[in-house]
Protein backbone atom coordinates (compact mmCIF):
# COMPACT_ATOMS: atom_id res chain seq x y z
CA UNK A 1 95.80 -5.78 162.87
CA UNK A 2 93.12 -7.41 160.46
CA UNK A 3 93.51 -5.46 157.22
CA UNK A 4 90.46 -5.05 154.26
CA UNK A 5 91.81 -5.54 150.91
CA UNK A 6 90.38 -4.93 147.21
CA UNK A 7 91.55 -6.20 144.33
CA UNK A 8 90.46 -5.14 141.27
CA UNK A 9 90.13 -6.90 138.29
CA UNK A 10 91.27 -10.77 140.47
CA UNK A 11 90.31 -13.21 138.04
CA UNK A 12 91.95 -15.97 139.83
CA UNK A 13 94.67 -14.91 141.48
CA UNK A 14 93.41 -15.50 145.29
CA UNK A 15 97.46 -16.24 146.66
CA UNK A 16 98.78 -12.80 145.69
CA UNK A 17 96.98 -10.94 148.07
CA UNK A 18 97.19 -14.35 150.91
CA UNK A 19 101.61 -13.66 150.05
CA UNK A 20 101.38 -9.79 149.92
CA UNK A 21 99.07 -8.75 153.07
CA UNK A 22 99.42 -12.04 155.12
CA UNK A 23 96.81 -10.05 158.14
CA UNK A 24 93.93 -9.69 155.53
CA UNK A 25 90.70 -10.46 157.34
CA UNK A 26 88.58 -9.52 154.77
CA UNK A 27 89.30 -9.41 150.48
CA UNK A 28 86.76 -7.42 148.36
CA UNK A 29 87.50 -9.11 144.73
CA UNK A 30 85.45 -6.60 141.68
CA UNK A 31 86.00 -8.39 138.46
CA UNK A 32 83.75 -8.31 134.69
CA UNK A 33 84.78 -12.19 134.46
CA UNK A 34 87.33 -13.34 131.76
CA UNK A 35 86.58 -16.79 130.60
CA UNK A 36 90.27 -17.02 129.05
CA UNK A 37 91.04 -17.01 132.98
CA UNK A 38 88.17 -19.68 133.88
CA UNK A 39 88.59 -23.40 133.87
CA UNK A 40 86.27 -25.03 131.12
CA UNK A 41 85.59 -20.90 130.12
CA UNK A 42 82.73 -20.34 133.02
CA UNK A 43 82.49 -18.59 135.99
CA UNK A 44 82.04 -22.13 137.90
CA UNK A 45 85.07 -23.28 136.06
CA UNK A 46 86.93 -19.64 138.01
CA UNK A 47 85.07 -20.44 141.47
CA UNK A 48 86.54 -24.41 141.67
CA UNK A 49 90.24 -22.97 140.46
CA UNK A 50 90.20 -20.61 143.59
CA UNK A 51 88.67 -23.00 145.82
CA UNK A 52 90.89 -25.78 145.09
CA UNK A 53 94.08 -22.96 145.26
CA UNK A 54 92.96 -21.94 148.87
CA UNK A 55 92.09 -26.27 149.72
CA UNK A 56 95.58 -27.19 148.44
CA UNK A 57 97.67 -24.49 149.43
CA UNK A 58 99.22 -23.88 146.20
CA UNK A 59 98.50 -23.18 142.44
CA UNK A 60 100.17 -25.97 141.15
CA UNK A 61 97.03 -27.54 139.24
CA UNK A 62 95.32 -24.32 138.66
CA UNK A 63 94.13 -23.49 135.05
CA UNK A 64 95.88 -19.72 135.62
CA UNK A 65 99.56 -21.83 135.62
CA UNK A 66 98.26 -24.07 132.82
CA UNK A 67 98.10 -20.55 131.16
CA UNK A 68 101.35 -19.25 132.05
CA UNK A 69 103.61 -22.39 131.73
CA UNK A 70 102.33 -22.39 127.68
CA UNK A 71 104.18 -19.41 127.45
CA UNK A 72 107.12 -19.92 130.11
CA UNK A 73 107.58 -23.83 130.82
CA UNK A 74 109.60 -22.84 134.16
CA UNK A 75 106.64 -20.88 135.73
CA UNK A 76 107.16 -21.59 139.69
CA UNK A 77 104.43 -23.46 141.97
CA UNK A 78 103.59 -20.72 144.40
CA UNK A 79 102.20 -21.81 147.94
CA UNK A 80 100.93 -20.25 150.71
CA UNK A 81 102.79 -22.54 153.24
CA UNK A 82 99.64 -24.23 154.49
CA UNK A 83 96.00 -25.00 152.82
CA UNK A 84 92.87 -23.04 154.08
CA UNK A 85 90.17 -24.80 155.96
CA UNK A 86 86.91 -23.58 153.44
CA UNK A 87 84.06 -23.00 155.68
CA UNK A 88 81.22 -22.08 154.03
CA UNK A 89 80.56 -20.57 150.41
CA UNK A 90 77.59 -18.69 148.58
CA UNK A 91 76.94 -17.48 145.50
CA UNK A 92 74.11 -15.02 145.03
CA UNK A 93 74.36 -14.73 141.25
CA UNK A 94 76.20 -11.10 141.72
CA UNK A 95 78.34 -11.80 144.90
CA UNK A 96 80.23 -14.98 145.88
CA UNK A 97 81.04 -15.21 149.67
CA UNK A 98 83.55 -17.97 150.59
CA UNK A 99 84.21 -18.15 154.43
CA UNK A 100 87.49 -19.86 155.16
CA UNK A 101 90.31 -19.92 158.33
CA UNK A 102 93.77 -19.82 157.11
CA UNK A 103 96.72 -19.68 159.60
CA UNK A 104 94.28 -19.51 162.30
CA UNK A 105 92.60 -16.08 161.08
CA UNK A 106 89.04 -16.64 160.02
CA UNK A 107 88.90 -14.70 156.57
CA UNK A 108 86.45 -14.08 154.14
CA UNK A 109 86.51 -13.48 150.34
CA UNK A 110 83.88 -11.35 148.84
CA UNK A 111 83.70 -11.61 144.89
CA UNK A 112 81.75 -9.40 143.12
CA UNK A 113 81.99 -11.04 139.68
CA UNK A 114 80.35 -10.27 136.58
CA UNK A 115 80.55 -6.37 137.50
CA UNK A 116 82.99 -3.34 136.61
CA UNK A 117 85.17 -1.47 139.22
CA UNK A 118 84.89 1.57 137.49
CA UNK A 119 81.64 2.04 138.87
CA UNK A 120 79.63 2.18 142.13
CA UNK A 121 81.02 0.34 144.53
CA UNK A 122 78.73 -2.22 146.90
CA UNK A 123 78.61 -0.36 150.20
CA UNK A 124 79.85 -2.83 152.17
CA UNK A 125 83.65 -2.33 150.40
CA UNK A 126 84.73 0.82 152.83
CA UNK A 127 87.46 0.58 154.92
CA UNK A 128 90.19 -0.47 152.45
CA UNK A 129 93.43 -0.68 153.35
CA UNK A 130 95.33 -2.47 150.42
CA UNK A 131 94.03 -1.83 147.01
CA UNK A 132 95.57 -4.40 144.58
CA UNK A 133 95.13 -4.06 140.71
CA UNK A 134 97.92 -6.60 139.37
CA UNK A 135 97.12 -7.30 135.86
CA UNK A 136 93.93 -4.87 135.46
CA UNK A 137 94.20 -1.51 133.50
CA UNK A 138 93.59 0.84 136.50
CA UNK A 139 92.37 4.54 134.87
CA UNK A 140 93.07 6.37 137.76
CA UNK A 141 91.48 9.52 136.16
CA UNK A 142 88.04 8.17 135.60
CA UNK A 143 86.10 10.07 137.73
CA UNK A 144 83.91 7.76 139.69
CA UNK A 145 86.90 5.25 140.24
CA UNK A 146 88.69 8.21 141.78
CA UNK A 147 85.14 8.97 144.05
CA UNK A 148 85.23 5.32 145.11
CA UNK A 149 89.06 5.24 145.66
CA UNK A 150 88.64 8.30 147.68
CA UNK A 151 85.62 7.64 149.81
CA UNK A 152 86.49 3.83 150.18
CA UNK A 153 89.91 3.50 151.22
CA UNK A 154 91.86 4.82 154.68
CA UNK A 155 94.00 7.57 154.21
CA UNK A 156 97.63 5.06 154.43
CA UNK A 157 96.29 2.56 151.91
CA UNK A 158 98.66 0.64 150.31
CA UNK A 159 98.28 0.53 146.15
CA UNK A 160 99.55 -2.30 144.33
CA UNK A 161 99.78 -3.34 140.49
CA UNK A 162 102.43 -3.63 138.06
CA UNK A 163 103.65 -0.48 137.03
CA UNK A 164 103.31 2.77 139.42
CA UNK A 165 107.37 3.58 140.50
CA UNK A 166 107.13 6.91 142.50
CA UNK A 167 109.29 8.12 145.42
CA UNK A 168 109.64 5.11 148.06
CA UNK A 169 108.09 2.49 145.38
CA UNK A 170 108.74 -0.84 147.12
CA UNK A 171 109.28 -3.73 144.53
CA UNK A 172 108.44 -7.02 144.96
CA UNK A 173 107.86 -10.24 143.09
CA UNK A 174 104.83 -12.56 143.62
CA UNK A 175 103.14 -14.81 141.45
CA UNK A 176 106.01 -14.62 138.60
CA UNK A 177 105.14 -11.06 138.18
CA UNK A 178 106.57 -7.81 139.73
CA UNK A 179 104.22 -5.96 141.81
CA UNK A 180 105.01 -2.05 142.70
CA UNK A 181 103.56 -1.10 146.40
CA UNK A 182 103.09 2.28 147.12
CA UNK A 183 101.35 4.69 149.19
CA UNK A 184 98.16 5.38 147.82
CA UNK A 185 98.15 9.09 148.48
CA UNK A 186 101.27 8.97 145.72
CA UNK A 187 99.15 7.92 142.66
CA UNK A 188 95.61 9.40 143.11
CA UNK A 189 95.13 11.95 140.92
């Protein structure tokens, strides 16, 4: 089954959701843009660190390890077993678009950057079925994010992030981080 994800709040990280929801046909990426995150601080800088962690398989040369091995000098190399054929990429100046195949599943990556996920979401993000927010503060109580997270995502979405434990809380650890996956319908509000 192809699955939709959204990650909120992505920076980066384009392997977590690759390791965590190895099906995804399509990821939805909503993020204001962090240049502490970006290679040479710019949002081009962000767009070659993906693309060269989905050409090469792997983050080890990725500005986002350069970052975490000056605080821990045994931060891992994470891989996702094979590199992803890129296919085509646009960038409209609100949404980048990056087609790629990986593991024989053509994918695509939708990244609205520059914009804030508590707000309205683009139409075309419906459908969710894994909503990731590793790293992001996630105010579940603001009311529009709750309208979107309602309205957007399939009644057994999985949530992800770093610190929901409820009843049947799966742990996991990808990345170097721990990441809590539970049923959505367990943390909306």
């Amino acid at each position: 089954m192809k699955e939709k994800v959204l990650y909120c709040g992505m920076a980066d990280d384009i392997l977590t959701p690759l390791i965590l929801v190895p099906n995804l046909s399509k990821l939805f990426a909503i993020d204001l843009f962090d240049k502490a995150y970006a290679k040479n601080n710019t949002w081009n800088g962000q767009k070659d660190d993906i693309l060269q962690c989905l050409i090469k398989g792997n983050n080890k040369n990725s500005h986002h390890r350069e970052i975490y091995l000056h605080y821990n000098k045994n931060t891992k190399i994470y891989d996702i077993n094979e590199p992803c054929l890129i296919i085509n990429e646009k960038d409209n100046d609100k949404c980048w678009i990056v087609d790629f195949t990986y593991k024989g599943i053509q994918r695509q990556l939708v990244y609205f950057h520059h914009t804030n996920f508590i707000a309205n979401w683009d139409k075309q993000i419906n459908g969710i079925s894994h909503l990731m927010c590793m790293g992001a503060e996630f105010p579940m109580r603001e009311t529009l994010l709750n309208k979107m997270i309602r309205e957007r995502c399939i009644s057994n979405c999985k949530f992800y992030d770093q610190f929901a434990v409820f009843k049947n809380t799966i742990k996991t650890k990808t990345i170097g981080q721990d990441v809590f996956i539970n049923d959505l319908q367990n943390v909306l509000c």
